[in-house]
PDB file of N, CA and C in Angstrom:
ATOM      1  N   UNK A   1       0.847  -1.187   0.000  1.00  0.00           N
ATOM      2  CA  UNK A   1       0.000   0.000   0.000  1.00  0.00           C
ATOM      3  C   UNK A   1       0.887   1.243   0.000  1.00  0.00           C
ATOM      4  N   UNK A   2       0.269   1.583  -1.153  1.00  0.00           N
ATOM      5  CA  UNK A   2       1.416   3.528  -0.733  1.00  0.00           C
ATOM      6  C   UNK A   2       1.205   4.420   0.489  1.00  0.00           C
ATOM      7  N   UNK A   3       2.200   5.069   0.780  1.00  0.00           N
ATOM      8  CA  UNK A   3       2.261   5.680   2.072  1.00  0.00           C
ATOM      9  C   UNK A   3       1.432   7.078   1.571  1.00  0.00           C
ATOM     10  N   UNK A   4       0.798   7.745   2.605  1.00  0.00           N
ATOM     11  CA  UNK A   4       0.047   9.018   2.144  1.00  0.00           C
ATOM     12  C   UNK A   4       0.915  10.106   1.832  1.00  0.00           C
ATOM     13  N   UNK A   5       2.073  10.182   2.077  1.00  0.00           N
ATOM     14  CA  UNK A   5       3.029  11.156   1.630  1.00  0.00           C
ATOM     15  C   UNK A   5       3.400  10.976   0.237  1.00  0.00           C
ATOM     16  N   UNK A   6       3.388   9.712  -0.628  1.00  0.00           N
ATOM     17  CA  UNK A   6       3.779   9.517  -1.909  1.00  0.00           C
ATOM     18  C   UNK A   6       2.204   9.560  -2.613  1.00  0.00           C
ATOM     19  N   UNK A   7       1.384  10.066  -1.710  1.00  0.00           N
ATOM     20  CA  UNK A   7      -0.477   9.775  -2.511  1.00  0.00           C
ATOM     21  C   UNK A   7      -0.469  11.805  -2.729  1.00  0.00           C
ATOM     22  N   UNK A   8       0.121  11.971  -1.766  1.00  0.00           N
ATOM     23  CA  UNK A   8       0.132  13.631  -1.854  1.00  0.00           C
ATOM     24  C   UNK A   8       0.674  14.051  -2.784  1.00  0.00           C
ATOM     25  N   UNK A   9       2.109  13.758  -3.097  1.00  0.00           N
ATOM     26  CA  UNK A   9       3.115  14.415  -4.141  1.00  0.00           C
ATOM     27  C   UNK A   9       2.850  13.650  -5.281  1.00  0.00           C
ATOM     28  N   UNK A  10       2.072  12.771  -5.781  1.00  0.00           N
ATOM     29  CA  UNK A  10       1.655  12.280  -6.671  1.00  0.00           C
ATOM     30  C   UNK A  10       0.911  13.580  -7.734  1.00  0.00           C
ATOM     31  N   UNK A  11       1.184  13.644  -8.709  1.00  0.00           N
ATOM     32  CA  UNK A  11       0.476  14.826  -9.527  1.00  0.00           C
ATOM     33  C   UNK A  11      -0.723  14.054 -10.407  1.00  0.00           C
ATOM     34  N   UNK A  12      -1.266  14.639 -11.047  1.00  0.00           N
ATOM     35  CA  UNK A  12      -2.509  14.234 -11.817  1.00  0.00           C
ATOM     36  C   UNK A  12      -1.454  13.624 -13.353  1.00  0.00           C
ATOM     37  N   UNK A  13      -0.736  14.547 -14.242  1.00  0.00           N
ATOM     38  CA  UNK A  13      -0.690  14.663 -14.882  1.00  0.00           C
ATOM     39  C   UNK A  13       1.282  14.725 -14.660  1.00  0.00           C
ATOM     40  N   UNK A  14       2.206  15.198 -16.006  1.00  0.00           N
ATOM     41  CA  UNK A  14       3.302  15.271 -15.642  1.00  0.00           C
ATOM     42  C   UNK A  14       3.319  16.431 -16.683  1.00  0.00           C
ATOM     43  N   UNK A  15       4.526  17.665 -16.166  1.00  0.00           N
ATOM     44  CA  UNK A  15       4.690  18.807 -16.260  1.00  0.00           C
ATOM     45  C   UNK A  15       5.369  18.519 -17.688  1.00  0.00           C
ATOM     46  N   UNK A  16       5.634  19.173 -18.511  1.00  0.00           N
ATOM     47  CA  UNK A  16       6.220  19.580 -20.179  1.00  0.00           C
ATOM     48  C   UNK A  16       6.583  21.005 -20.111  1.00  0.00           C
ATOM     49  N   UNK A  17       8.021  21.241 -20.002  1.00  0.00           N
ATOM     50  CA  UNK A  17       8.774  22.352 -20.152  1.00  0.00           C
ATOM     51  C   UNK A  17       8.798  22.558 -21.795  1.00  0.00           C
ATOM     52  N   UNK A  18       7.733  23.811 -22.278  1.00  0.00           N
ATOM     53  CA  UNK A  18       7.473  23.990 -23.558  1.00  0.00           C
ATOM     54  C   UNK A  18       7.062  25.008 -23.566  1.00  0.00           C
ATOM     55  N   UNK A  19       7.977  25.767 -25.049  1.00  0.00           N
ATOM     56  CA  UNK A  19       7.415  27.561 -24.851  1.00  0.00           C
ATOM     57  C   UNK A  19       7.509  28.015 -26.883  1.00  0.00           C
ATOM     58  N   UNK A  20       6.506  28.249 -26.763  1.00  0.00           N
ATOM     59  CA  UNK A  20       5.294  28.174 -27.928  1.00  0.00           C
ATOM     60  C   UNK A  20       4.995  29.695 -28.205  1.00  0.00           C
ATOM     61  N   UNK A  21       4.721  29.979 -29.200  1.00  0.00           N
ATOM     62  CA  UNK A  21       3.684  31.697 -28.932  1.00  0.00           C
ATOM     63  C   UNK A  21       2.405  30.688 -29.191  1.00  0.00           C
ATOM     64  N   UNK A  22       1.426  31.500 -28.108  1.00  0.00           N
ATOM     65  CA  UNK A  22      -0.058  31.713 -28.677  1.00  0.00           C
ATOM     66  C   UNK A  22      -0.934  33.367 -28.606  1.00  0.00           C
ATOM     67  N   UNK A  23      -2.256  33.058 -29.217  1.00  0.00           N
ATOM     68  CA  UNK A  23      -2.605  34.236 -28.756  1.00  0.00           C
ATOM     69  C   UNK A  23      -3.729  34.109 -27.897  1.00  0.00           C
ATOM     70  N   UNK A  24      -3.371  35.016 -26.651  1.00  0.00           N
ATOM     71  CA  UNK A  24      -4.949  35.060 -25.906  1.00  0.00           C
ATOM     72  C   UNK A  24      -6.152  35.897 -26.144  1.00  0.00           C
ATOM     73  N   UNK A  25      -7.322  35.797 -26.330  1.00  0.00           N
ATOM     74  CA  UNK A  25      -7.684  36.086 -26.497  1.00  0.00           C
ATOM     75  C   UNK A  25      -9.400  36.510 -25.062  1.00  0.00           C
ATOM     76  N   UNK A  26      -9.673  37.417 -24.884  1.00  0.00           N
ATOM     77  CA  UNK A  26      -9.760  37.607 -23.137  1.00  0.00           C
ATOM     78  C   UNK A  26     -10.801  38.754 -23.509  1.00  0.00           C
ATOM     79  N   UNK A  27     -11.482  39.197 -22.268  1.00  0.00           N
ATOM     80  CA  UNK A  27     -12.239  40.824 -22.078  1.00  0.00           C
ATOM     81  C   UNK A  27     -11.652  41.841 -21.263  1.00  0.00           C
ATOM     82  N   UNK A  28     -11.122  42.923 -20.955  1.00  0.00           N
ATOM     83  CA  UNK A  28     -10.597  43.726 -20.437  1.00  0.00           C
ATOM     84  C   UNK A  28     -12.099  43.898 -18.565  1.00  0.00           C
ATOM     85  N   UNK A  29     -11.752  45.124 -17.949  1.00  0.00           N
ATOM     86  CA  UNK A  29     -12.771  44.887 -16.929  1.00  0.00           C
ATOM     87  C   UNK A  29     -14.148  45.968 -17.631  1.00  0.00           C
ATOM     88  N   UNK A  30     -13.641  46.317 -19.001  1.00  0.00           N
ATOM     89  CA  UNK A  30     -14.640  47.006 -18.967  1.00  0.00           C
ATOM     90  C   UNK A  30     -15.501  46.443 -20.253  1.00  0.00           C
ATOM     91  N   UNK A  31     -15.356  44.875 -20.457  1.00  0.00           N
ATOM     92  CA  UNK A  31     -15.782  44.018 -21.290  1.00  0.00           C
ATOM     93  C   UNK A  31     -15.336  44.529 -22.722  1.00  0.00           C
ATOM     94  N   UNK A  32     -14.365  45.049 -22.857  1.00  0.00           N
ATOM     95  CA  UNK A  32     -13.770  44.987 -23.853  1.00  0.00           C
ATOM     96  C   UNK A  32     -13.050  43.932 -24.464  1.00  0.00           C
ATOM     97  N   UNK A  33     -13.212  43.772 -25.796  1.00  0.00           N
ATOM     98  CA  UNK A  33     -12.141  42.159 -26.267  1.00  0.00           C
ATOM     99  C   UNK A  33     -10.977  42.836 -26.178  1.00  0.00           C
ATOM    100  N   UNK A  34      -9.910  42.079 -25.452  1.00  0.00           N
ATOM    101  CA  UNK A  34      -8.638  42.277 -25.730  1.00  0.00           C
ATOM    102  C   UNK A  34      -7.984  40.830 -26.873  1.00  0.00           C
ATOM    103  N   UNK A  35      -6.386  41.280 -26.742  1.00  0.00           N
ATOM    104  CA  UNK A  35      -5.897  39.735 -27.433  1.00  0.00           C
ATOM    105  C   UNK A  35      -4.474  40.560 -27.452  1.00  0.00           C
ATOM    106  N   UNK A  36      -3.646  39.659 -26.883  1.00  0.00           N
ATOM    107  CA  UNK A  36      -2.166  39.606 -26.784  1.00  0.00           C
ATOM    108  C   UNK A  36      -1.664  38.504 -27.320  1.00  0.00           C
ATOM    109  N   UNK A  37      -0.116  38.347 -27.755  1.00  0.00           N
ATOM    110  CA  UNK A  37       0.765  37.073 -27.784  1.00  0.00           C
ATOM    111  C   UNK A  37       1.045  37.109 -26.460  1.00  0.00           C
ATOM    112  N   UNK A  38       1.826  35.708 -26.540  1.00  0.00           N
ATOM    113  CA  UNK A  38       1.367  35.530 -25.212  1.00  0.00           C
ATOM    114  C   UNK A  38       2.892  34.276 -24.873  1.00  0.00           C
ATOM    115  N   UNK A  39       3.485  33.663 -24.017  1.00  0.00           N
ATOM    116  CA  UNK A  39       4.342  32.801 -24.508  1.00  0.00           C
ATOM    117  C   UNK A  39       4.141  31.443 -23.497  1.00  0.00           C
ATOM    118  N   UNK A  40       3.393  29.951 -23.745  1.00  0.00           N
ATOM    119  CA  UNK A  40       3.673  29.249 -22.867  1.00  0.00           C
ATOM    120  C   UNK A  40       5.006  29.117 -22.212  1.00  0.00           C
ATOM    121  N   UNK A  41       5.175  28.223 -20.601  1.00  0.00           N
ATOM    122  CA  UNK A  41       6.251  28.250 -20.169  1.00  0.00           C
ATOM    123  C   UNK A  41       6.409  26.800 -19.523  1.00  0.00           C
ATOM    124  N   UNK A  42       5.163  26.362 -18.694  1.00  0.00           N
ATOM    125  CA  UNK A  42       5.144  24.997 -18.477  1.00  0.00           C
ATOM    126  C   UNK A  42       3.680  24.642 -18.690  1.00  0.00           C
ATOM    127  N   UNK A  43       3.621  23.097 -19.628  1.00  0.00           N
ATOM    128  CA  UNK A  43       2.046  22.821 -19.929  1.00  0.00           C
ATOM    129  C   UNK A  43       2.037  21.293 -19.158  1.00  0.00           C
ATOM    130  N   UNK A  44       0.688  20.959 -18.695  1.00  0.00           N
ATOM    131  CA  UNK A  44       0.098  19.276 -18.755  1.00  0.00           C
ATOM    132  C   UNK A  44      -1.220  19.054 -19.037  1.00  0.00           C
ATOM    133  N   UNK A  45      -1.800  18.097 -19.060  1.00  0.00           N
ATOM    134  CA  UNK A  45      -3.115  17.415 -19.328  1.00  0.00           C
ATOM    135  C   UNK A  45      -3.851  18.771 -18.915  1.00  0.00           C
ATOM    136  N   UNK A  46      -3.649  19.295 -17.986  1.00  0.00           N
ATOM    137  CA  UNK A  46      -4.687  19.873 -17.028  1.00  0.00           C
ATOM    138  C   UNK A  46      -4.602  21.221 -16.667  1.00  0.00           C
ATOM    139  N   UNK A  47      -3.549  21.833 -17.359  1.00  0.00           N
ATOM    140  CA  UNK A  47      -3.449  23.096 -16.914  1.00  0.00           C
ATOM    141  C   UNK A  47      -2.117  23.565 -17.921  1.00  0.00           C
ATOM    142  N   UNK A  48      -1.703  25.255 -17.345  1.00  0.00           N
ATOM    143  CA  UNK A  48      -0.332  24.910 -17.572  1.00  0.00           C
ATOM    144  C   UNK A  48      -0.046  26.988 -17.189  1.00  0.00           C
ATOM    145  N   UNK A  49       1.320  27.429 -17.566  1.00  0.00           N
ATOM    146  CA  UNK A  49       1.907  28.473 -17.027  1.00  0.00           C
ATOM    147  C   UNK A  49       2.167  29.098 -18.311  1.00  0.00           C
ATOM    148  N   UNK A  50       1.562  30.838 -18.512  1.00  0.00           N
ATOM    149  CA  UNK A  50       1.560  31.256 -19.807  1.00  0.00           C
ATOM    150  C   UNK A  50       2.600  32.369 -19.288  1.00  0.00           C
ATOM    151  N   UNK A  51       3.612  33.443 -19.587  1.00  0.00           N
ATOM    152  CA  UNK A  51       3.659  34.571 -19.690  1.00  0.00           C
ATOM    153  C   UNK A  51       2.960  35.772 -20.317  1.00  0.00           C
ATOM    154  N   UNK A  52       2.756  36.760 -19.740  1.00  0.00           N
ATOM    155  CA  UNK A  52       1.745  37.506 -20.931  1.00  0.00           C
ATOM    156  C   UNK A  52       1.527  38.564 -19.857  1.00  0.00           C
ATOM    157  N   UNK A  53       1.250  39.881 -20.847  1.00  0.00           N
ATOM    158  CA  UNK A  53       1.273  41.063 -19.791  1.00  0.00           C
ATOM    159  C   UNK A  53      -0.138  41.684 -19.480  1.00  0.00           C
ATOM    160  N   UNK A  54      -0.749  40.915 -19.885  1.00  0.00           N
ATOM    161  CA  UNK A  54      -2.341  41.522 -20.045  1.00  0.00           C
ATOM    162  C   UNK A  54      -2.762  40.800 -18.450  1.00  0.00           C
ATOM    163  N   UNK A  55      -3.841  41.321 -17.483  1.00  0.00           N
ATOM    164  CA  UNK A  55      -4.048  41.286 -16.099  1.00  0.00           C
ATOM    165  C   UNK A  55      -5.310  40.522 -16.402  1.00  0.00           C
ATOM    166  N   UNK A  56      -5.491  39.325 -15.662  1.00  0.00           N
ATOM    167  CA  UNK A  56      -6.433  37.943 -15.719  1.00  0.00           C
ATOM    168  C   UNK A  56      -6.564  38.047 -14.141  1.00  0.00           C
ATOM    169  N   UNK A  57      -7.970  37.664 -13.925  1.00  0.00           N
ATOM    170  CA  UNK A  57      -8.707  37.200 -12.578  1.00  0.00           C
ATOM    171  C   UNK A  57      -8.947  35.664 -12.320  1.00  0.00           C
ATOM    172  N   UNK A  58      -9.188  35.367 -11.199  1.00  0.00           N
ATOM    173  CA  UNK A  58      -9.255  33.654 -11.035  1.00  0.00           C
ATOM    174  C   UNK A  58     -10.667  33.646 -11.532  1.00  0.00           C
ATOM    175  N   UNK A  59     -11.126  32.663 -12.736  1.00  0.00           N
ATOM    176  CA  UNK A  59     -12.094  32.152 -13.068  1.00  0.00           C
ATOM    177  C   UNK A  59     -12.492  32.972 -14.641  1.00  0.00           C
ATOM    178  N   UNK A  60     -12.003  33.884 -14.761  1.00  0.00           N
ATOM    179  CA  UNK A  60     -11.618  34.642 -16.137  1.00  0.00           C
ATOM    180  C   UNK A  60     -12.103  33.569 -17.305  1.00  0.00           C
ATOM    181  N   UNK A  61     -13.216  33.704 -18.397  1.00  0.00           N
ATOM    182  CA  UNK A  61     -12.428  33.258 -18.841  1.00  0.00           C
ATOM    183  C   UNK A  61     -11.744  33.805 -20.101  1.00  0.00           C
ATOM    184  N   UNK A  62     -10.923  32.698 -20.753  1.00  0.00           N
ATOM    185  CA  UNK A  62     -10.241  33.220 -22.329  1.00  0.00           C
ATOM    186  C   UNK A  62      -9.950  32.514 -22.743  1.00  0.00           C
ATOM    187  N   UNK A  63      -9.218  32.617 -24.421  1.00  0.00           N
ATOM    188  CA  UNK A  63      -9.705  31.267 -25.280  1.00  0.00           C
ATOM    189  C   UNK A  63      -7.773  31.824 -25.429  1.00  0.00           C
ATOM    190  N   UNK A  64      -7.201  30.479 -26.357  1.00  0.00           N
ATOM    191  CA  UNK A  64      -5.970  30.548 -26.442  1.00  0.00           C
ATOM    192  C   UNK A  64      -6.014  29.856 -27.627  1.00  0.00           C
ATOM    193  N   UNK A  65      -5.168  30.356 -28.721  1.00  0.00           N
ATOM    194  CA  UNK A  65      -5.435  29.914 -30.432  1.00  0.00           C
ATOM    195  C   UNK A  65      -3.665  29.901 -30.421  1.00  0.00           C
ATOM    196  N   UNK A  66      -3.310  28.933 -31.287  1.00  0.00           N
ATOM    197  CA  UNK A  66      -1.995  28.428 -31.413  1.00  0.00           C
ATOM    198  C   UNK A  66      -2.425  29.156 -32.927  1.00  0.00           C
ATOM    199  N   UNK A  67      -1.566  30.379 -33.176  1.00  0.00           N
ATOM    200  CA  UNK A  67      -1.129  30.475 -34.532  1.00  0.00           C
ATOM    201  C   UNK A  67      -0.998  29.636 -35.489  1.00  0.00           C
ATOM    202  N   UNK A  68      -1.662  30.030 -36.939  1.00  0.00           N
ATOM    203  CA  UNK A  68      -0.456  29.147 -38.019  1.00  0.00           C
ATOM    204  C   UNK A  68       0.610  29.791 -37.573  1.00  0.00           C
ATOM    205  N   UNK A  69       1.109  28.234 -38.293  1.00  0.00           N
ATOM    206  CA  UNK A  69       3.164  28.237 -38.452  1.00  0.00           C
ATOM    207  C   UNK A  69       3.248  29.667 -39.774  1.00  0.00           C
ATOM    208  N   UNK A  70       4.173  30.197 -39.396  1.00  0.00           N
ATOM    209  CA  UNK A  70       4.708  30.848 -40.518  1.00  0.00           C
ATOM    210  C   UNK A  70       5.791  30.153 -41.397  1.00  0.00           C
ATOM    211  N   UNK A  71       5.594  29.609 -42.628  1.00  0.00           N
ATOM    212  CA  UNK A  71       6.711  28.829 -43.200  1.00  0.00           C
ATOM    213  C   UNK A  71       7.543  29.669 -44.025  1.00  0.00           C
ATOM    214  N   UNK A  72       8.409  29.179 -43.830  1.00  0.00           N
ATOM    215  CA  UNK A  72       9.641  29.633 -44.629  1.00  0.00           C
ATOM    216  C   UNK A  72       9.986  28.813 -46.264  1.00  0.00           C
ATOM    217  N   UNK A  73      10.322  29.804 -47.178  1.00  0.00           N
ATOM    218  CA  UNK A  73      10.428  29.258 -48.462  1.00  0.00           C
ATOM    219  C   UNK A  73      11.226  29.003 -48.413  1.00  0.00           C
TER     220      UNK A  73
END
């Protein structure tokens, strides 16, 4: 049987050090659409850590669109 200390530090999911542009896309407080780039930093199943300078509240929500690739000829 596992000990409750290894049931605690057990995570849902496992962390992916990955940094991407996307764009967010969000409402300001005065329900205005905003939309910034934006840069992931750590992602998993279930969540993950964006950089970005635009100011978000807990429960916010906003949509996040992975650019096309820009290709190179």
């Amino acid at each position: 049987m596992a000990s409750s200390s290894n049931l605690i530090n057990k995570r849902r999911s496992e962390r992916v050090m990955l940094q991407m542009r996307i764009t967010v896309i969000a409402e300001d407080v005065e329900h205005k659409p905003r939309q910034e780039e934006a840069l992931t930093l750590i992602v998993n199943a279930h969540g993950g850590l964006l950089k970005m300078k635009m100011d978000v509240h807990v429960g916010q929500p906003m949509r996040l669109v992975n650019p096309p690739a820009e290709w190179c000829a």
